[in-house]
C-alpha atoms as a PDB file:
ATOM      1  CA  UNK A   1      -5.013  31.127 -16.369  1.00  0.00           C
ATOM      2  CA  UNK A   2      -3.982  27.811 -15.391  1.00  0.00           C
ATOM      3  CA  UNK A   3      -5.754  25.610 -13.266  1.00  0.00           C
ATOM      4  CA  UNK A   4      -4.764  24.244  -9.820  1.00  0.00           C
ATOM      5  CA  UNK A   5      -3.005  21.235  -9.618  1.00  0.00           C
ATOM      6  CA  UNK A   6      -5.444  20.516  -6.658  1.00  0.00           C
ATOM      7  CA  UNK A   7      -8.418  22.240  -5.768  1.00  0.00           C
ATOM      8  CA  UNK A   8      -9.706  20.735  -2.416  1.00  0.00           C
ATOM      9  CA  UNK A   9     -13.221  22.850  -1.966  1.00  0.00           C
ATOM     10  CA  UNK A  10     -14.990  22.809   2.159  1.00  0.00           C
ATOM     11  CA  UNK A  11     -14.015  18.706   2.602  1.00  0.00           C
ATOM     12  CA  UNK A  12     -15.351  17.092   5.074  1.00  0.00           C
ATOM     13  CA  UNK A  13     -14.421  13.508   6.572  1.00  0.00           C
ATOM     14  CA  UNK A  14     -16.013  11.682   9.637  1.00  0.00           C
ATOM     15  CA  UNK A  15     -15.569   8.273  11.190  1.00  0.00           C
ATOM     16  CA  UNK A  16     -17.517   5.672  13.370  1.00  0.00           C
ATOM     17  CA  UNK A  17     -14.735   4.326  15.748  1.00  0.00           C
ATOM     18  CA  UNK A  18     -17.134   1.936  17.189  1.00  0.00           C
ATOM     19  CA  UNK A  19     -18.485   4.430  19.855  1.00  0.00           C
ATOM     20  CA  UNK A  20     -22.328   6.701  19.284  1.00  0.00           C
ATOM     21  CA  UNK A  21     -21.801   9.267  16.872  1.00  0.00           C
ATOM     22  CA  UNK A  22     -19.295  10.001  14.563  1.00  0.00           C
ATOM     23  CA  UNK A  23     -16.035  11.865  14.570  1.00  0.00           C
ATOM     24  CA  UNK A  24     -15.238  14.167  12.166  1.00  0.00           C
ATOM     25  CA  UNK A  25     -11.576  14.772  11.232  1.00  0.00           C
ATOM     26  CA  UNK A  26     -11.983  17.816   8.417  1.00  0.00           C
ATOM     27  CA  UNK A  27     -14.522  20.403   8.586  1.00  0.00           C
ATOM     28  CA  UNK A  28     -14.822  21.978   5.836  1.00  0.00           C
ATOM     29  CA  UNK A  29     -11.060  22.281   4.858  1.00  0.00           C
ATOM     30  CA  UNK A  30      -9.938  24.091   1.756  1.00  0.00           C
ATOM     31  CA  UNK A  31      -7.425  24.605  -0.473  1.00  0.00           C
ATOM     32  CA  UNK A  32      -5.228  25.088  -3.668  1.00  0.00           C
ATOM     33  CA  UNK A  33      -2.253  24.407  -4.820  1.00  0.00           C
ATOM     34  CA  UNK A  34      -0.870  25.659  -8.436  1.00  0.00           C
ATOM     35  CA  UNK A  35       1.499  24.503 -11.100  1.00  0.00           C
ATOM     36  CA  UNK A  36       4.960  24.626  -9.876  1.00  0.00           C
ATOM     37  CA  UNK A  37       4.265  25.253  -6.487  1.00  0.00           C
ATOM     38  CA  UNK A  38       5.337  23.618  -3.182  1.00  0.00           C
ATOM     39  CA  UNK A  39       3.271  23.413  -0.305  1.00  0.00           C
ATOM     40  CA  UNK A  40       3.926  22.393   3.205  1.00  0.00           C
ATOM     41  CA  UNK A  41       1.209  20.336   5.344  1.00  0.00           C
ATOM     42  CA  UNK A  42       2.304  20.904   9.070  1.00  0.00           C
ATOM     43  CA  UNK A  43      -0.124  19.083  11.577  1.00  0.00           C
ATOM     44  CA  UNK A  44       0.181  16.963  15.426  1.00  0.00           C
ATOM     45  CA  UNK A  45      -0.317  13.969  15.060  1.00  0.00           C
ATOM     46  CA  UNK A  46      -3.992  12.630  14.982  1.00  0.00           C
ATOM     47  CA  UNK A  47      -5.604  16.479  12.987  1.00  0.00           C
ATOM     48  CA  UNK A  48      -6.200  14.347  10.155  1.00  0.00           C
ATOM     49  CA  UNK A  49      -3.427  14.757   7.829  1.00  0.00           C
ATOM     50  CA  UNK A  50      -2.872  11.070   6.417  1.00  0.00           C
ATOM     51  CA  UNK A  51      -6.867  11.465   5.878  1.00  0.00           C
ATOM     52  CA  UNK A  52      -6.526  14.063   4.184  1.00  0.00           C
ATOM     53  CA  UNK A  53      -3.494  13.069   1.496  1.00  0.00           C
ATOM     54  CA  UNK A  54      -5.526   9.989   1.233  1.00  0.00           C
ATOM     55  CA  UNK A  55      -8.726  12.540  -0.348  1.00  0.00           C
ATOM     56  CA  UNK A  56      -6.013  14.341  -2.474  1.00  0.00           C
ATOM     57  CA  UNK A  57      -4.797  11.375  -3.702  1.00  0.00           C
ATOM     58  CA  UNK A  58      -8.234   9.952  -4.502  1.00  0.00           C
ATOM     59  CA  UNK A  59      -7.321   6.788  -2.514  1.00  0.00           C
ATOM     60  CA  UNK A  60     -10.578   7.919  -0.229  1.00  0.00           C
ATOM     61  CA  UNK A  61     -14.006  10.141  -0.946  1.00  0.00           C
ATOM     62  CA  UNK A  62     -15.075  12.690   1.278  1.00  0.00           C
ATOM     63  CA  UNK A  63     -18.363  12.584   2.654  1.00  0.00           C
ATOM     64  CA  UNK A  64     -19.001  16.356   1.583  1.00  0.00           C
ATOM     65  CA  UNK A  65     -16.915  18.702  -0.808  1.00  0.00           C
ATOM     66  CA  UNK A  66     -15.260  18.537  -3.872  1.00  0.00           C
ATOM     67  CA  UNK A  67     -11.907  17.700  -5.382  1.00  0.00           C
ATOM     68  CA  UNK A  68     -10.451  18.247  -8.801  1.00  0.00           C
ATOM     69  CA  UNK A  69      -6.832  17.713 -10.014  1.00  0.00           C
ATOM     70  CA  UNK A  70      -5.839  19.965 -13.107  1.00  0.00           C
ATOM     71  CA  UNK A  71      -9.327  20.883 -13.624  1.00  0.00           C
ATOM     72  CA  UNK A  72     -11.320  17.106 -13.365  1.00  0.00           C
ATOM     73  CA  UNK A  73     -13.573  17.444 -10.644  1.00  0.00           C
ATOM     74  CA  UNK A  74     -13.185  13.751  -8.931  1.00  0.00           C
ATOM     75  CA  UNK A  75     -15.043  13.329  -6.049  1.00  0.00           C
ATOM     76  CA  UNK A  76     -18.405  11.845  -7.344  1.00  0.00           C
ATOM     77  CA  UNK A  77     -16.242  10.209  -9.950  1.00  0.00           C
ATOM     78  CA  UNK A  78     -16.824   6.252 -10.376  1.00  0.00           C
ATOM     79  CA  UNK A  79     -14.238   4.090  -9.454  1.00  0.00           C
ATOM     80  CA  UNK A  80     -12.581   3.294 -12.889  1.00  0.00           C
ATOM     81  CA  UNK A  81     -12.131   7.047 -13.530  1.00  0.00           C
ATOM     82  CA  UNK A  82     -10.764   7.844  -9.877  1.00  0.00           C
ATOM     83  CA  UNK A  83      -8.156   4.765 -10.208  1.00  0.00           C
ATOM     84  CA  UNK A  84      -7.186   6.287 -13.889  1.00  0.00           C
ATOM     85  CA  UNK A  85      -6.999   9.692 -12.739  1.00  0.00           C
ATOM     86  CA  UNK A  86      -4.655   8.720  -9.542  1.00  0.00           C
ATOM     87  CA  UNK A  87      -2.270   6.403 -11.818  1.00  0.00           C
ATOM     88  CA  UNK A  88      -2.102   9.253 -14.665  1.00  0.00           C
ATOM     89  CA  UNK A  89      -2.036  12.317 -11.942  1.00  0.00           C
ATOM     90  CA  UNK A  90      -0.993  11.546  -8.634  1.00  0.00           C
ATOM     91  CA  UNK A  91       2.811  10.919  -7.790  1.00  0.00           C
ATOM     92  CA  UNK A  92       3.070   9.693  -3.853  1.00  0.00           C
ATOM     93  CA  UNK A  93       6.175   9.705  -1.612  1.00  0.00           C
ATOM     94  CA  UNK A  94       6.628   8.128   1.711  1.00  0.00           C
ATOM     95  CA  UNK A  95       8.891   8.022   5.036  1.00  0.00           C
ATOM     96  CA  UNK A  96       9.807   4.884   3.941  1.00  0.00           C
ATOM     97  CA  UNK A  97      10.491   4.215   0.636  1.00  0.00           C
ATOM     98  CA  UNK A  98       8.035   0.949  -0.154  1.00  0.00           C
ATOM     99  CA  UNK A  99      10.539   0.118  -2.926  1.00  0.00           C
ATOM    100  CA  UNK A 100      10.284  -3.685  -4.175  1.00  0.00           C
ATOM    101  CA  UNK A 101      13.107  -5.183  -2.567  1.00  0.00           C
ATOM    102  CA  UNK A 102      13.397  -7.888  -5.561  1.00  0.00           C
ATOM    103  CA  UNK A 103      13.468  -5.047  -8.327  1.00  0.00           C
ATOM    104  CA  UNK A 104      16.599  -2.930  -9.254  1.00  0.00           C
ATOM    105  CA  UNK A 105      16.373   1.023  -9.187  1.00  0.00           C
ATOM    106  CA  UNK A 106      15.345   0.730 -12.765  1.00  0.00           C
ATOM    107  CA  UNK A 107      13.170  -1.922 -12.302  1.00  0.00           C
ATOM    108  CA  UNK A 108      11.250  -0.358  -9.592  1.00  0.00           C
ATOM    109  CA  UNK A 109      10.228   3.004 -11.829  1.00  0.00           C
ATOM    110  CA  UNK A 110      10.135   1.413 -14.567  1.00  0.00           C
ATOM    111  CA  UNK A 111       7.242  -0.832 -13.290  1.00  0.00           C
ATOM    112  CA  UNK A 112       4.278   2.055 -12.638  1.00  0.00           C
ATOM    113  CA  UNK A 113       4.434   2.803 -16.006  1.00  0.00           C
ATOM    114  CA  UNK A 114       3.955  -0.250 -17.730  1.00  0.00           C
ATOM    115  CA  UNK A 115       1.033  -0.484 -15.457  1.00  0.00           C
ATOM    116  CA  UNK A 116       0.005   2.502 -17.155  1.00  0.00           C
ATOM    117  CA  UNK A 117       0.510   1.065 -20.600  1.00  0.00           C
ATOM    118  CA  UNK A 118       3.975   2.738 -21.767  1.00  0.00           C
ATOM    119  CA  UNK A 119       6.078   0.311 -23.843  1.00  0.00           C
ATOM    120  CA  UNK A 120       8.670  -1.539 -21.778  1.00  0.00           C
ATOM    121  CA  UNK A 121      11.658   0.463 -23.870  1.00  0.00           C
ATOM    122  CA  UNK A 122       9.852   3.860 -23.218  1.00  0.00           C
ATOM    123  CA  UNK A 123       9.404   3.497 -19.653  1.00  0.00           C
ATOM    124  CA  UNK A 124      13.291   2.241 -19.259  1.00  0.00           C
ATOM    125  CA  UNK A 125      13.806   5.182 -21.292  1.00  0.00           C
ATOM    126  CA  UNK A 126      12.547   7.315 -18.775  1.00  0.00           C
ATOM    127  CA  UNK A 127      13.507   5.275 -16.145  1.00  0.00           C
ATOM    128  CA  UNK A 128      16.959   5.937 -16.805  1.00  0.00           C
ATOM    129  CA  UNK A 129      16.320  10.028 -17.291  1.00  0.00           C
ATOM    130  CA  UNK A 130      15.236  10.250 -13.974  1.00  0.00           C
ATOM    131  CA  UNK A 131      17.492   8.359 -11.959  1.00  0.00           C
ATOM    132  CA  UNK A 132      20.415  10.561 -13.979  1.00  0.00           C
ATOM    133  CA  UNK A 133      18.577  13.575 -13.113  1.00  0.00           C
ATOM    134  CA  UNK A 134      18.790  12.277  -9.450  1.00  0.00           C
ATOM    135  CA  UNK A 135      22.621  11.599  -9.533  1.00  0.00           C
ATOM    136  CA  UNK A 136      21.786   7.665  -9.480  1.00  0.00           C
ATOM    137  CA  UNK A 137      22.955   6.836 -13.194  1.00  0.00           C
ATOM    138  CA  UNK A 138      25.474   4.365 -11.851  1.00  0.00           C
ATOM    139  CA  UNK A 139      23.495   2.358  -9.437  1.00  0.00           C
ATOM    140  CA  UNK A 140      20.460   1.900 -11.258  1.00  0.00           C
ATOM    141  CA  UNK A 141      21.097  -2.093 -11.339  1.00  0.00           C
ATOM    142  CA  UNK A 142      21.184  -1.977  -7.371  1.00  0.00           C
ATOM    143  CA  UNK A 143      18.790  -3.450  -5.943  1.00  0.00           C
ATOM    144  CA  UNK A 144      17.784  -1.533  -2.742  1.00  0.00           C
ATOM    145  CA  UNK A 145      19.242  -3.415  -0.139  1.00  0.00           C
ATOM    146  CA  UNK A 146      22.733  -2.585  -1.997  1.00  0.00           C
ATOM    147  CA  UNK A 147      21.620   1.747  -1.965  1.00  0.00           C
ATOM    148  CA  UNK A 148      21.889   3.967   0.864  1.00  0.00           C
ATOM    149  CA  UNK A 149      18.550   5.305   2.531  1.00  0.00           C
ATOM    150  CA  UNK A 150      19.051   8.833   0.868  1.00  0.00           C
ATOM    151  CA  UNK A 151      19.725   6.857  -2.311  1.00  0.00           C
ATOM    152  CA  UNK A 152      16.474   4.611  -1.780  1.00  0.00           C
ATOM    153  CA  UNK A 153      14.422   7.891  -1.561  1.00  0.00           C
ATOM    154  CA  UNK A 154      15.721   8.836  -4.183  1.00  0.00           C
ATOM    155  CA  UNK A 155      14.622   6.141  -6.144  1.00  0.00           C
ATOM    156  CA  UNK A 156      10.974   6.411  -4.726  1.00  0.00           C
ATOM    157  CA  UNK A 157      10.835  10.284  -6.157  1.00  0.00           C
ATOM    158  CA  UNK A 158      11.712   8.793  -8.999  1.00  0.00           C
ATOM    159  CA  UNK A 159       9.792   6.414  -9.303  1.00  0.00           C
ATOM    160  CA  UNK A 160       6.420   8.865  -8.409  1.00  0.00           C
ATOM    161  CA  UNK A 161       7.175  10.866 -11.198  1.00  0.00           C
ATOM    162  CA  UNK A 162       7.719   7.935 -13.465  1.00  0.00           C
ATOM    163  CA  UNK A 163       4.005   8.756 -15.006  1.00  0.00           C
ATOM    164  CA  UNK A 164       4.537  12.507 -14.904  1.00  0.00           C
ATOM    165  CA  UNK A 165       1.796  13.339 -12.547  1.00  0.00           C
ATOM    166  CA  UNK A 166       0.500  16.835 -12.113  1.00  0.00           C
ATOM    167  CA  UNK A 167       0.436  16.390  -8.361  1.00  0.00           C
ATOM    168  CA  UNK A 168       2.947  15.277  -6.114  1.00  0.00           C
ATOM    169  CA  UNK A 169       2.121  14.102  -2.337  1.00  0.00           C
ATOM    170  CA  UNK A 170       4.739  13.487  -0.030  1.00  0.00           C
ATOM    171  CA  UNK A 171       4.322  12.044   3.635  1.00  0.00           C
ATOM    172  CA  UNK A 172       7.482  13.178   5.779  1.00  0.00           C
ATOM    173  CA  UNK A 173       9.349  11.889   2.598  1.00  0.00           C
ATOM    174  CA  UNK A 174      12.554  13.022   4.630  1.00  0.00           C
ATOM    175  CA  UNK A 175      11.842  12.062   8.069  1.00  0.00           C
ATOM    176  CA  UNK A 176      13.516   8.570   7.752  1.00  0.00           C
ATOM    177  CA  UNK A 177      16.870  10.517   6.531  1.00  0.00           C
ATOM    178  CA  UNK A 178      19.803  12.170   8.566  1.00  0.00           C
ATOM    179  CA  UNK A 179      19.754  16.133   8.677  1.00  0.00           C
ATOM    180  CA  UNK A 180      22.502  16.177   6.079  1.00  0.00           C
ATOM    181  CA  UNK A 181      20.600  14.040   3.522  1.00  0.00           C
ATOM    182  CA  UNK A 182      17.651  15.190   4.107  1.00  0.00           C
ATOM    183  CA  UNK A 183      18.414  18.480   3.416  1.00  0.00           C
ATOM    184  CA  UNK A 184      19.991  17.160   0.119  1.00  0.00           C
ATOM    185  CA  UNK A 185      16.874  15.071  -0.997  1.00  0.00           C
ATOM    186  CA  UNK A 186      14.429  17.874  -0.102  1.00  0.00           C
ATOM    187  CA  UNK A 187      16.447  20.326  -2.458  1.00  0.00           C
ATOM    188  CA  UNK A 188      16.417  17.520  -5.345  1.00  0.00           C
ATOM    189  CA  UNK A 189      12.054  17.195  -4.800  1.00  0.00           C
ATOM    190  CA  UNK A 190      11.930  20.948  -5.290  1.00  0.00           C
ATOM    191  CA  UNK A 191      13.936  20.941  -8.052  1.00  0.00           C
ATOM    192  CA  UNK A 192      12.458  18.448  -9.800  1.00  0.00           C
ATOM    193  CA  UNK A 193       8.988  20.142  -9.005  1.00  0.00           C
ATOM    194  CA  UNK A 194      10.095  23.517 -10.263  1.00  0.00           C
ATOM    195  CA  UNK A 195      11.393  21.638 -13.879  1.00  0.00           C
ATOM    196  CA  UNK A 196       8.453  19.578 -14.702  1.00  0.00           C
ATOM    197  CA  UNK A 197       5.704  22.748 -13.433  1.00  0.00           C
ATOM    198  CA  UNK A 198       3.632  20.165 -11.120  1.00  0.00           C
ATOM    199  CA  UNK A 199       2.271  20.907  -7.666  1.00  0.00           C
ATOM    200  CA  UNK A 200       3.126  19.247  -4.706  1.00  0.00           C
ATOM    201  CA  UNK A 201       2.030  18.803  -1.131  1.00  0.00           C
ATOM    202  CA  UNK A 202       4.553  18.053   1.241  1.00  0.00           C
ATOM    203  CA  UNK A 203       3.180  17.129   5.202  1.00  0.00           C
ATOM    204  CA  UNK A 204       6.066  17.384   7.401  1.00  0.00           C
ATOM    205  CA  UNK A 205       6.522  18.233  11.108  1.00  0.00           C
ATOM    206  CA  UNK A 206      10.114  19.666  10.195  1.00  0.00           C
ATOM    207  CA  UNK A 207       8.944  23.588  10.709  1.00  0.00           C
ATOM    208  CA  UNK A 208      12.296  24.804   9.270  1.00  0.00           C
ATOM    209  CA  UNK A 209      11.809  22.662   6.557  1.00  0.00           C
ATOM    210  CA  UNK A 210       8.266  23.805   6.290  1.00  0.00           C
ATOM    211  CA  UNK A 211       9.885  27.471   5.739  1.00  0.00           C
ATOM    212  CA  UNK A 212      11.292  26.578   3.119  1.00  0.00           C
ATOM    213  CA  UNK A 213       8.266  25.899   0.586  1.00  0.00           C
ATOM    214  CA  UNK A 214       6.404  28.766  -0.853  1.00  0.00           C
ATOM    215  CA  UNK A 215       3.788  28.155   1.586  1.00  0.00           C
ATOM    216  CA  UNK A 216       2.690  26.678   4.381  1.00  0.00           C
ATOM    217  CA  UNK A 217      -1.076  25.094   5.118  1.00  0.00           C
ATOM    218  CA  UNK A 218      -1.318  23.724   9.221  1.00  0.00           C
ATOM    219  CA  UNK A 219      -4.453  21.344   9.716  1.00  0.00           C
ATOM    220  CA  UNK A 220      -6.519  22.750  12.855  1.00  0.00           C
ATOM    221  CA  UNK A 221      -9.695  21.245  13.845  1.00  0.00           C
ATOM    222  CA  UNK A 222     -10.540  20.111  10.364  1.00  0.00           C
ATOM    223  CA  UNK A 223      -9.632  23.213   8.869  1.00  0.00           C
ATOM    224  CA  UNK A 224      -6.548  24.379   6.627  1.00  0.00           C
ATOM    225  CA  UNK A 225      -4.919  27.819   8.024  1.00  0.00           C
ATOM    226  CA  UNK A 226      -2.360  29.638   5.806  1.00  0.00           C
ATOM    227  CA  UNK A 227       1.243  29.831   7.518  1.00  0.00           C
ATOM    228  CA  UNK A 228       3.364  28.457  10.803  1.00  0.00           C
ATOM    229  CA  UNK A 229       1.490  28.202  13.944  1.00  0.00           C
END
């Protein structure tokens, strides 16, 4: 049986924001998410959902649970490992792109991966395989002032999977994009999930979009709930 792509086991997460006591954003929260699956995150603002992408992604700890991507547990893991793990593992998407506005399209997923020590003609190999994939074959020496924003986001999917990570974590990565576009741009992520067999966790407040995943998790007092409220 495979393992999940994430495996977030009774997390827990609290902060001092400078008044007595602490305030604790999950309780216990639970979850996870298989190979080839797509998972919607639906939360109001302030439940804790940015904290918790930030856990999945290893870019925080929690201060009780466990996490493991494709069967590492990673919570207690030192720092080295956790940074390795997210580089190798993790794929993130944003609202807004974060693309480096000095770098082409090909530039800009080619970079992650030499950070990860692929050869500069392997990752602009790949590179250029996944903007195709992505209909962007032609204006891969844009830079991104010169691309639409459906094209930009484009790019950033691209450039997440650039390391072919096992886990894919998206944060409204259509909420910056007209209905039209988004619509298109949403169909290409799932696509491009279902073909490479990773997981991914999409937060959105779009509840129609939300319908559209396999599943849907909704972030209520610290605690993951199966479906739509």
């Amino acid at each position: 049986m495979n393992n999940p792509v994430l495996d977030l086991d009774q997390v827990e997460k609290g902060y001092k924001l400078g008044q007595p006591g602490e305030v604790r954003v999950l309780r216990g929260a639970s979850a996870r998410i298989m190979p080839g699956e797509v998972v919607a995150l639906v939360a109001p603002s302030g439940a804790g959902k940015s904290t918790l992408l930030h856990i999945a992604g290893l870019l925080d700890k929690p201060d009780v649970g466990a996490v493991s991507i494709d069967g590492m547990a990673l919570s207690d893991a030192r720092d080295r490992a956790r940074t390795a793990a997210r580089r190798e593992t993790v794929g993130f998407v944003y609202q807004f792109h974060h693309l480096l506005p000095e770098f082409t399209a090909l530039e800009n997923v080619v970079l992650p991966q030499l950070a990860n020590g692929v050869s500069r003609s392997n990752a602009a190999k790949r590179a250029n395989a996944l903007l195709k994939k992505v209909g962007l074959k032609e204006r891969s020496n844009h830079r991104p002032s010169d691309l639409s924003g459906g094209e930009q986001q484009r790019v950033a999917f691209c450039r997440a999977l650039a390391n072919a990570p096992r886990l894919l974590l998206a944060d409204e990565p259509t909420g910056n994009l007209d209905p039209g576009t988004a619509d298109q741009v949403f169909d290409m992520l799932v696509a491009l999930v279902r073909e490479t067999g990773m997981g991914a966790l999409i937060a959105t407040h779009n509840f129609e979009l939300a319908a559209r995943m396999d599943r849907v998790l909704r972030l209520e007092d610290g605690q993951l709930i199966d479906g739509l409220p």
